[in-house]
Every structure is written in C-alpha cells, then in structure tokens.
PDB file of N, CA and C in Angstrom:
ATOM      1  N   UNK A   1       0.844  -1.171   0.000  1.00  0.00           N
ATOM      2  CA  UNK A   1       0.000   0.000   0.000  1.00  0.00           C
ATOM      3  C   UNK A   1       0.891   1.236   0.000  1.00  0.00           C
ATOM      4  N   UNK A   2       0.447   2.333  -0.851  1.00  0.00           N
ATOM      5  CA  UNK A   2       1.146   3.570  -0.658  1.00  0.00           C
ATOM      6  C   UNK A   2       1.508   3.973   1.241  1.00  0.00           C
ATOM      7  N   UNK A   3       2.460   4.633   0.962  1.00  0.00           N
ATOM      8  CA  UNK A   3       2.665   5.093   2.730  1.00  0.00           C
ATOM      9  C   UNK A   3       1.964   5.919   3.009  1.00  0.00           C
ATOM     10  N   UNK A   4       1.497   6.912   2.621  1.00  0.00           N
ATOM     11  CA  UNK A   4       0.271   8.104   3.042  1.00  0.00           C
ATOM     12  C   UNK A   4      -0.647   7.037   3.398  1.00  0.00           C
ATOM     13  N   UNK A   5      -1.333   5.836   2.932  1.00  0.00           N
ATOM     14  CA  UNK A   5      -2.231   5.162   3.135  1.00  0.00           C
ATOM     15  C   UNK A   5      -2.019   4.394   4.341  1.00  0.00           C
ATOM     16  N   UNK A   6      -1.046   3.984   4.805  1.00  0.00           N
ATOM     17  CA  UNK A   6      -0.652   3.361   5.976  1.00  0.00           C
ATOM     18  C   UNK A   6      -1.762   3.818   7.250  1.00  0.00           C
ATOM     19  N   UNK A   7      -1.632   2.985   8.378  1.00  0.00           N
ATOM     20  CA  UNK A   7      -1.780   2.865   9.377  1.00  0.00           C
ATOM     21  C   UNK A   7      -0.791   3.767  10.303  1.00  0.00           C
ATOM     22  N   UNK A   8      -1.107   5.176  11.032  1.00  0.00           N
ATOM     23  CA  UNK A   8      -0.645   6.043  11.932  1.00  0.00           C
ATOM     24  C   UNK A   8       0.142   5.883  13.130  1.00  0.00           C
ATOM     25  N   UNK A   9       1.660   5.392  13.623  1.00  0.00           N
ATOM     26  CA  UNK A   9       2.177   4.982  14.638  1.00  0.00           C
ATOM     27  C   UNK A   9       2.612   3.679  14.648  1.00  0.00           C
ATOM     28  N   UNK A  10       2.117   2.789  13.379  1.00  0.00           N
ATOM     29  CA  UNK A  10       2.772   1.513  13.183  1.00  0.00           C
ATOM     30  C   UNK A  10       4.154   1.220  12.706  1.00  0.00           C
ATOM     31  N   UNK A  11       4.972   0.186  13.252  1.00  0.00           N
ATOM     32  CA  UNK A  11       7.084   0.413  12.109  1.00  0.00           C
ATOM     33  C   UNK A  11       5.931  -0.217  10.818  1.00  0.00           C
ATOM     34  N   UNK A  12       6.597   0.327   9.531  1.00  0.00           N
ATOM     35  CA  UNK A  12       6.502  -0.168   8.701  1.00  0.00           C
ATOM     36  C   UNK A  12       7.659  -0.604   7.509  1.00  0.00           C
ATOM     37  N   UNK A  13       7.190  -1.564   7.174  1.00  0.00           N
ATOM     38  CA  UNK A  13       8.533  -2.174   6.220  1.00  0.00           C
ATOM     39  C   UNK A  13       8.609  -1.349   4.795  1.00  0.00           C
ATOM     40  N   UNK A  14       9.432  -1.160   4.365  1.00  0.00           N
ATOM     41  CA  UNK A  14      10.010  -0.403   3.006  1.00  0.00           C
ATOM     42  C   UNK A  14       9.670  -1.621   2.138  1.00  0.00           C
ATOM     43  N   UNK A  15       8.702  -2.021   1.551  1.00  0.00           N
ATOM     44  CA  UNK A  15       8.774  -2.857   0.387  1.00  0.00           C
ATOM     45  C   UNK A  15       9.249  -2.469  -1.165  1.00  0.00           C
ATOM     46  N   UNK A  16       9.019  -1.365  -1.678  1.00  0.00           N
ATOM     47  CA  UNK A  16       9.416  -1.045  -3.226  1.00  0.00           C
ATOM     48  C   UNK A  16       9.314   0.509  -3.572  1.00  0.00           C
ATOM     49  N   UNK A  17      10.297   1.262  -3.958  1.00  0.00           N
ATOM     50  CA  UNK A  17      10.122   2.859  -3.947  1.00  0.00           C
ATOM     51  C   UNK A  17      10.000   2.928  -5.544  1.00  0.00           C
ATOM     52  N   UNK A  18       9.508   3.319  -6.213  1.00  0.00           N
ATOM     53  CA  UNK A  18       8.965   3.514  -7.547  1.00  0.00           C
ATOM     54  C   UNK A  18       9.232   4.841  -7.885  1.00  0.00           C
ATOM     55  N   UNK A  19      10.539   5.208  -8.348  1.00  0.00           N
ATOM     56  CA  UNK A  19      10.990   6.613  -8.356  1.00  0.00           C
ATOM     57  C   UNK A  19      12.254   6.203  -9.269  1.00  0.00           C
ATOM     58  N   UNK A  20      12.539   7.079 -10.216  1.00  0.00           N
ATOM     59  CA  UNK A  20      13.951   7.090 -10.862  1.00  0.00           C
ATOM     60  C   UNK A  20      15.035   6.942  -9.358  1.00  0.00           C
ATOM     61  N   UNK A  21      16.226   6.618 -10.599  1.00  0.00           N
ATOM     62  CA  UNK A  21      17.537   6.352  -9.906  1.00  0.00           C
ATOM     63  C   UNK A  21      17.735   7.376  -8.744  1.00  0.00           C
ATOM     64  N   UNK A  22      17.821   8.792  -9.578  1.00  0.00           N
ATOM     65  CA  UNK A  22      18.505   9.314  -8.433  1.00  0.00           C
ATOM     66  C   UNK A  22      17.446   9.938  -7.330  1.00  0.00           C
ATOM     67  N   UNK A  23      15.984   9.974  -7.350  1.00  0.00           N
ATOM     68  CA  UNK A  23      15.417   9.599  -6.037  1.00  0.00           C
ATOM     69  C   UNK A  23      15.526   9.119  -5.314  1.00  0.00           C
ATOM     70  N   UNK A  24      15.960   7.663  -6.109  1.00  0.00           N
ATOM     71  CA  UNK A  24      15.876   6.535  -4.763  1.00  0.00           C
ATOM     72  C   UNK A  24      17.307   7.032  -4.037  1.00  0.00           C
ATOM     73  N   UNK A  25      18.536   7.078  -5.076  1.00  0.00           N
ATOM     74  CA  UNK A  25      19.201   7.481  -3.826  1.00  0.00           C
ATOM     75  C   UNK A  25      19.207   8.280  -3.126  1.00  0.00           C
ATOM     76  N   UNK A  26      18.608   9.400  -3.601  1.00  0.00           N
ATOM     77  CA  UNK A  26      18.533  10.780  -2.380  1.00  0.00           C
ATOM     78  C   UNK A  26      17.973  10.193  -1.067  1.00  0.00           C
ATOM     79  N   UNK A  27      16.659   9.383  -1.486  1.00  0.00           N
ATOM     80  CA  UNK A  27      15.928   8.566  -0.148  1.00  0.00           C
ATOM     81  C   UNK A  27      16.708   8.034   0.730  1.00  0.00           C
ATOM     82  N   UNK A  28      18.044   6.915  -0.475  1.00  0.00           N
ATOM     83  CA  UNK A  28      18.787   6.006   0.721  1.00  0.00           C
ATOM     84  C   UNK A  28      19.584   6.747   1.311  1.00  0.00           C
ATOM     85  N   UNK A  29      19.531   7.885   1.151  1.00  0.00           N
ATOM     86  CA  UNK A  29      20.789   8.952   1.402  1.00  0.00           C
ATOM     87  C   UNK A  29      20.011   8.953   3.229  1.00  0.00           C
ATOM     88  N   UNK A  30      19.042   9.454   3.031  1.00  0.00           N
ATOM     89  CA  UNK A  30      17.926  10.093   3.696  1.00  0.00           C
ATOM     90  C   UNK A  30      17.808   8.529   5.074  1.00  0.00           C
ATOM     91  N   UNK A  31      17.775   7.273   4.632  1.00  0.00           N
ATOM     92  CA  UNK A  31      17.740   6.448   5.173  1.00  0.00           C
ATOM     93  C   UNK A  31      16.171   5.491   4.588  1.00  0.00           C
ATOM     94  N   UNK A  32      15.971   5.576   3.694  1.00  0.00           N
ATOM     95  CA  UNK A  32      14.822   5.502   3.475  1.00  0.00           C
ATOM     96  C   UNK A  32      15.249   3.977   2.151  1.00  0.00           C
ATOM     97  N   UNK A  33      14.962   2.658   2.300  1.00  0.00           N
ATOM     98  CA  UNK A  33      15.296   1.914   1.308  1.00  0.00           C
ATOM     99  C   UNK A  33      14.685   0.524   1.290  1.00  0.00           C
ATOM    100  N   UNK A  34      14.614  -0.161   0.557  1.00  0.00           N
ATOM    101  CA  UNK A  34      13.806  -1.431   0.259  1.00  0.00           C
ATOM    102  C   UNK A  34      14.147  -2.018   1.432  1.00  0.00           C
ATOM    103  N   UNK A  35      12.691  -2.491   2.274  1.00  0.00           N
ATOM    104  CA  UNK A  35      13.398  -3.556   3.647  1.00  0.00           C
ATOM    105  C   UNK A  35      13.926  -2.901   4.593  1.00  0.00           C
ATOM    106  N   UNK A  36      13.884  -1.615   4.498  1.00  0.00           N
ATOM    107  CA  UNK A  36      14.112  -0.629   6.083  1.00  0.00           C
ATOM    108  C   UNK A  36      13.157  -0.330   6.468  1.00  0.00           C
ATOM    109  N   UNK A  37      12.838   0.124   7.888  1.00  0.00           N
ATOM    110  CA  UNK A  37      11.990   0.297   8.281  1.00  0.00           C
ATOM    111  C   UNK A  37      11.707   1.561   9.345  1.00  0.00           C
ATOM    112  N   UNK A  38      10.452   2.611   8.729  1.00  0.00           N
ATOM    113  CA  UNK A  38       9.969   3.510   9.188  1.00  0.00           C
ATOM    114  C   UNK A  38       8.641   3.551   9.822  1.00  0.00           C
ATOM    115  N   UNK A  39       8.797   4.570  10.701  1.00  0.00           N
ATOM    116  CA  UNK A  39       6.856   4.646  11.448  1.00  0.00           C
ATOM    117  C   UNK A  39       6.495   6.133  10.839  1.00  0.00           C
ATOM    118  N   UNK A  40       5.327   5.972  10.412  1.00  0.00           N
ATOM    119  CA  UNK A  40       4.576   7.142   9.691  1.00  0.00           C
ATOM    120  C   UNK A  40       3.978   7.770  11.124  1.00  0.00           C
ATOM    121  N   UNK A  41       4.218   8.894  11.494  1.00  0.00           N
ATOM    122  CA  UNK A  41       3.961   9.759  12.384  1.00  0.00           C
ATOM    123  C   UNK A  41       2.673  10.330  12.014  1.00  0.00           C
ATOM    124  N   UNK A  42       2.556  11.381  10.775  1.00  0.00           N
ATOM    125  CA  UNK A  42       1.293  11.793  10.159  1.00  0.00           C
ATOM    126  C   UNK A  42       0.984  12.012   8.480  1.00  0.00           C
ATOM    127  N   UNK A  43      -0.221  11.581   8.376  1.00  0.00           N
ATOM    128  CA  UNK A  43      -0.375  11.898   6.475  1.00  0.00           C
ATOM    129  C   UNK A  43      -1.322  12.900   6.608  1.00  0.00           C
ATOM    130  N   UNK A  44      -1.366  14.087   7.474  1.00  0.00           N
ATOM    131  CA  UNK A  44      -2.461  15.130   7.036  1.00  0.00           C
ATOM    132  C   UNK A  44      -2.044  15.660   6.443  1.00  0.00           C
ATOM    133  N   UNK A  45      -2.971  16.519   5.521  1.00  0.00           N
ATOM    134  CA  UNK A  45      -2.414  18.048   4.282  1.00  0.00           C
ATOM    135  C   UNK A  45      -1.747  17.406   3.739  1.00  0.00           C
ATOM    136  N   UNK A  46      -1.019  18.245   3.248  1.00  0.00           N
ATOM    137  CA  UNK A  46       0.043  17.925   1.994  1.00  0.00           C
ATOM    138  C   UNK A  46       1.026  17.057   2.261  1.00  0.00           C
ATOM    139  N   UNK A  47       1.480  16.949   3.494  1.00  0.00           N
ATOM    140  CA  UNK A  47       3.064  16.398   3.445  1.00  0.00           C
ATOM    141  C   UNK A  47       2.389  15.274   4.656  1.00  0.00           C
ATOM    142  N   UNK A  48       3.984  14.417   4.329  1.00  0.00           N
ATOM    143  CA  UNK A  48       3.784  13.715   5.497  1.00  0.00           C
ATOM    144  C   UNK A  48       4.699  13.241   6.517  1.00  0.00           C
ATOM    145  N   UNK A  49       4.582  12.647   7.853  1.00  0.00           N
ATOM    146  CA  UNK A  49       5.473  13.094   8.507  1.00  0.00           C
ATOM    147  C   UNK A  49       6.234  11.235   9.202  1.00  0.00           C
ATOM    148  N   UNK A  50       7.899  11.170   8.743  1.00  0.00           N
ATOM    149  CA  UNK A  50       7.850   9.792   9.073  1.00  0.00           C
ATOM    150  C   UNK A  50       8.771  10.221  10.244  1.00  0.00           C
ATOM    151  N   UNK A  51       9.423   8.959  10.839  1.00  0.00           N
ATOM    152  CA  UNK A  51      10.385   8.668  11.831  1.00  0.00           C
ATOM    153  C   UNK A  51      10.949   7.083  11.000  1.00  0.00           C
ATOM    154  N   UNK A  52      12.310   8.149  10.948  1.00  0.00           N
ATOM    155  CA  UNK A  52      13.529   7.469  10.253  1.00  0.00           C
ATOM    156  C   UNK A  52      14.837   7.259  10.910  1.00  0.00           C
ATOM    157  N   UNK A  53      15.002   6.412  11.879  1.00  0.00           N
ATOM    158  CA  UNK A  53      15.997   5.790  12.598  1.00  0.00           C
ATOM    159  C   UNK A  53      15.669   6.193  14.028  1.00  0.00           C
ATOM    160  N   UNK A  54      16.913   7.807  14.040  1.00  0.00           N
ATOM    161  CA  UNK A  54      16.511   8.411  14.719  1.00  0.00           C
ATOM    162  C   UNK A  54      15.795   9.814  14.688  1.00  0.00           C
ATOM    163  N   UNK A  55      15.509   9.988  13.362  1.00  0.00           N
ATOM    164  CA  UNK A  55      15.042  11.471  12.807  1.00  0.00           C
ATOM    165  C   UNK A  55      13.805  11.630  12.562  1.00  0.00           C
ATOM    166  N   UNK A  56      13.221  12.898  12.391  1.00  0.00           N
ATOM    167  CA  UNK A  56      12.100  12.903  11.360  1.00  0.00           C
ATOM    168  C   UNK A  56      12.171  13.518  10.448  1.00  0.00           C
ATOM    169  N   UNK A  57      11.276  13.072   9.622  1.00  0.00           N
ATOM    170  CA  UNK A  57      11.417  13.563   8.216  1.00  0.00           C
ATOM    171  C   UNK A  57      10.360  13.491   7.638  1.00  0.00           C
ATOM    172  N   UNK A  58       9.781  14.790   6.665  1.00  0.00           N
ATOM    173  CA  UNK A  58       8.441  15.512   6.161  1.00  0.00           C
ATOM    174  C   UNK A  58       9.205  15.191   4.125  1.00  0.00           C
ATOM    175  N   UNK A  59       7.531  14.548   4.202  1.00  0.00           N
ATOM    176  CA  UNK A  59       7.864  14.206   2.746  1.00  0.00           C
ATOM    177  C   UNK A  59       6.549  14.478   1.888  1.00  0.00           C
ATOM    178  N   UNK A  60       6.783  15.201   0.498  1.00  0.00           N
ATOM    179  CA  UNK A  60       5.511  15.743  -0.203  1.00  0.00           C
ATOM    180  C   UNK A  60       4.924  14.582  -0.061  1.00  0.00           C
ATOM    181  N   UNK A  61       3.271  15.043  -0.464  1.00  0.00           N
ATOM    182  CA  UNK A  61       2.162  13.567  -0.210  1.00  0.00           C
ATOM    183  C   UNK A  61       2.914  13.118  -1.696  1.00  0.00           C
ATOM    184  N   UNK A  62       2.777  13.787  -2.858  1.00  0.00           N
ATOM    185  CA  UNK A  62       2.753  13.036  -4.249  1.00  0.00           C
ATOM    186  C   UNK A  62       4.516  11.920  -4.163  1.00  0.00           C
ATOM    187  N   UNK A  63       5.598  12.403  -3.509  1.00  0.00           N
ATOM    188  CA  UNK A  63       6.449  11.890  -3.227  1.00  0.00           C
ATOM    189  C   UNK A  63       5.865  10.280  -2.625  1.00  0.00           C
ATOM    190  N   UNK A  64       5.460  10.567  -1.356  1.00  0.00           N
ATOM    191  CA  UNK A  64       5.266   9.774  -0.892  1.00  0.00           C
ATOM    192  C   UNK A  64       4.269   8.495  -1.132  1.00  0.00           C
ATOM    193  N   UNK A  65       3.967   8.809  -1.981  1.00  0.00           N
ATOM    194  CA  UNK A  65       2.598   7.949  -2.825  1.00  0.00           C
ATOM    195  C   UNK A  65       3.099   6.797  -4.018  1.00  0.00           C
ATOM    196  N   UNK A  66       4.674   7.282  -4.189  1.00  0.00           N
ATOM    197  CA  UNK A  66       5.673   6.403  -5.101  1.00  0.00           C
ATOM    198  C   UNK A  66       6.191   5.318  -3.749  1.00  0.00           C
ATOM    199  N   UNK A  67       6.136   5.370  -2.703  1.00  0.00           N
ATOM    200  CA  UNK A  67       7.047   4.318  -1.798  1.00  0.00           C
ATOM    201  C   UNK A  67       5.976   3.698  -1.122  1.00  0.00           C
ATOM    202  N   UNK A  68       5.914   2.439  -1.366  1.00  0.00           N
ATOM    203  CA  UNK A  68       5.197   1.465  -1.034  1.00  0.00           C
ATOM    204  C   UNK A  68       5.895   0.653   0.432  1.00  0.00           C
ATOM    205  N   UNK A  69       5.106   0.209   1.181  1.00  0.00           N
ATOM    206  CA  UNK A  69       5.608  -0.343   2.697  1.00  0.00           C
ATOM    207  C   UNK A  69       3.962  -1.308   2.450  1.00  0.00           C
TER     208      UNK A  69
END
C-alpha cells in the first residue's frame, strides 16, 4: 500500500520505492530503502510526517505515494 495510506504509529517495512535512480538514492541517502523500516507519524495536508531511525522527516504527499511499505 502507498505510505500516506498506511496505518498512523505503526514500524513499517520499506517494500518497493517507484521513483527514478537518483530519487531513490537521495531517499537512501535520507535512510529511506527497500526492507528498512519507518513509522509514519502523520499523512495530514500535503506532506507527510515519518520517523527514520533516529530522525524525522516531512515528505511531499505526491512523493510519498511512489514508496510502497
């Protein structure tokens, strides 16, 4: 399922990011990669809000609608 669509406060698994090359790496840059795993904090409005290791990180909705978990 898209990650905006996810379930609020659950870890979720990184299954497949559907984005050219150098997206994806900006993501893995970011920590963000097939089989890692993030908790979606919030998908209101436009952006959305994850927890990535130890960080957070705000990602456009249309971005976020390419990375599947």
């Amino acid at each position: 399922m898209p990650l905006p669509m996810a379930p609020v406060g659950e870890e979720l698994t990184v299954k497949k990011i559907m984005l050219d090359e150098r997206d994806r790496r900006h993501l893995a840059n970011l920590g963000i990669v097939p089989g890692g795993t993030l908790t979606l904090l919030s998908a209101s409005g436009g952006s959305v809000i994850l927890r990535v290791k130890d960080g957070r990180l705000a990602l456009d909705r249309s971005l976020a609608l390419k990375i599947l978990v």
